[in-house]
C-alpha atoms as a PDB file:
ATOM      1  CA  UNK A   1     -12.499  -8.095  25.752  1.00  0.00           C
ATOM      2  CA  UNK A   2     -14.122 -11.203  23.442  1.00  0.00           C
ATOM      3  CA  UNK A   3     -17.113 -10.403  21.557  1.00  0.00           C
ATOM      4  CA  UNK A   4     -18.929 -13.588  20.021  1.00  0.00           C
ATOM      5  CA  UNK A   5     -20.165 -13.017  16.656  1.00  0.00           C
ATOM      6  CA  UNK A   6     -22.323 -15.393  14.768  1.00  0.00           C
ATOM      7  CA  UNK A   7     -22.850 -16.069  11.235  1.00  0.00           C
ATOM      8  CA  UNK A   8     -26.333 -14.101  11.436  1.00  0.00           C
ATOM      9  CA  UNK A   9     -25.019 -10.808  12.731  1.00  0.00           C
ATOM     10  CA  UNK A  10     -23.368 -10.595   8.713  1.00  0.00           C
ATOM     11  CA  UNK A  11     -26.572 -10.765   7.619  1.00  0.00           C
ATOM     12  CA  UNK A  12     -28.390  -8.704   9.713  1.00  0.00           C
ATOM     13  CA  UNK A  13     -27.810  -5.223   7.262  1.00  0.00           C
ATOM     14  CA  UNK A  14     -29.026  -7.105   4.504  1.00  0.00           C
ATOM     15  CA  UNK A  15     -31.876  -7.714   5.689  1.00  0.00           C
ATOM     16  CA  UNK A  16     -35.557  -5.933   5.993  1.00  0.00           C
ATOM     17  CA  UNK A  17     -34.971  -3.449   8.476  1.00  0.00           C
ATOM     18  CA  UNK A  18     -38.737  -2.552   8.992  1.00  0.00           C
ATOM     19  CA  UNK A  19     -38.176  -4.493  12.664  1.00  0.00           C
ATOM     20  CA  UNK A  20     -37.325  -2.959  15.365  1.00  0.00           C
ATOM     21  CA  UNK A  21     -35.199  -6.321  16.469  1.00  0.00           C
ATOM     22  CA  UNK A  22     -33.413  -6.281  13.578  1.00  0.00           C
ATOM     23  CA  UNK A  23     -32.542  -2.965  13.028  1.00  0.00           C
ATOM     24  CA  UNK A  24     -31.337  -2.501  16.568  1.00  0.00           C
ATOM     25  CA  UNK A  25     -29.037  -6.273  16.067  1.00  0.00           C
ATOM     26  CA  UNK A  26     -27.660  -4.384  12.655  1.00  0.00           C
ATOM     27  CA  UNK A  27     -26.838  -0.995  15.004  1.00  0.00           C
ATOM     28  CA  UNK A  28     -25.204  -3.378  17.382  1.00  0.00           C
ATOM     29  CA  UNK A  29     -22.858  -4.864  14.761  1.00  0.00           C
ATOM     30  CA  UNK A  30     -21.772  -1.314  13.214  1.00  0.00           C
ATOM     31  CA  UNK A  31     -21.014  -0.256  17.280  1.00  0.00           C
ATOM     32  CA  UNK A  32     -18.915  -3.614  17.823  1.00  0.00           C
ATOM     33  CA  UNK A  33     -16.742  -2.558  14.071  1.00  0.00           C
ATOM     34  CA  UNK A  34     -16.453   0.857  15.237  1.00  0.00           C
ATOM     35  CA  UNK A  35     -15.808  -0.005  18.748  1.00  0.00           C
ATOM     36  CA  UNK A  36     -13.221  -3.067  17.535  1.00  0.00           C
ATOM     37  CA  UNK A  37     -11.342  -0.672  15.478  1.00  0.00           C
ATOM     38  CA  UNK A  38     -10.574   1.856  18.132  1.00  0.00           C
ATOM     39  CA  UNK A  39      -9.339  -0.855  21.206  1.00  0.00           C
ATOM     40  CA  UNK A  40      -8.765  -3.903  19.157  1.00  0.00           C
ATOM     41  CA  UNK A  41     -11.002  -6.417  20.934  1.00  0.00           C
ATOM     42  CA  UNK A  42      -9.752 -10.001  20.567  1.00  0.00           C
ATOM     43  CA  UNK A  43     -12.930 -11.313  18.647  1.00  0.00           C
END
């Protein structure tokens, strides 16, 4: 599986978390790293 990651998705748990679009793009990146390091997804 490829999963495209873009410079912002880094960003995204630095940022004010107050919205609910970028709180849910910053639980989205933790999944993919937790996902990635069980299968090993060729990112």
């Amino acid at each position: 599986m490829r999963i495209y990651l873009d410079n912002c998705c880094y960003k995204r748990p630095y940022d004010e978390q107050s919205q609910i679009r970028i709180s849910l793009e910053t639980w989205a990146k933790r999944q993919n790293y937790s996902y990635r390091s069980k299968s090993q997804p060729e990112i």
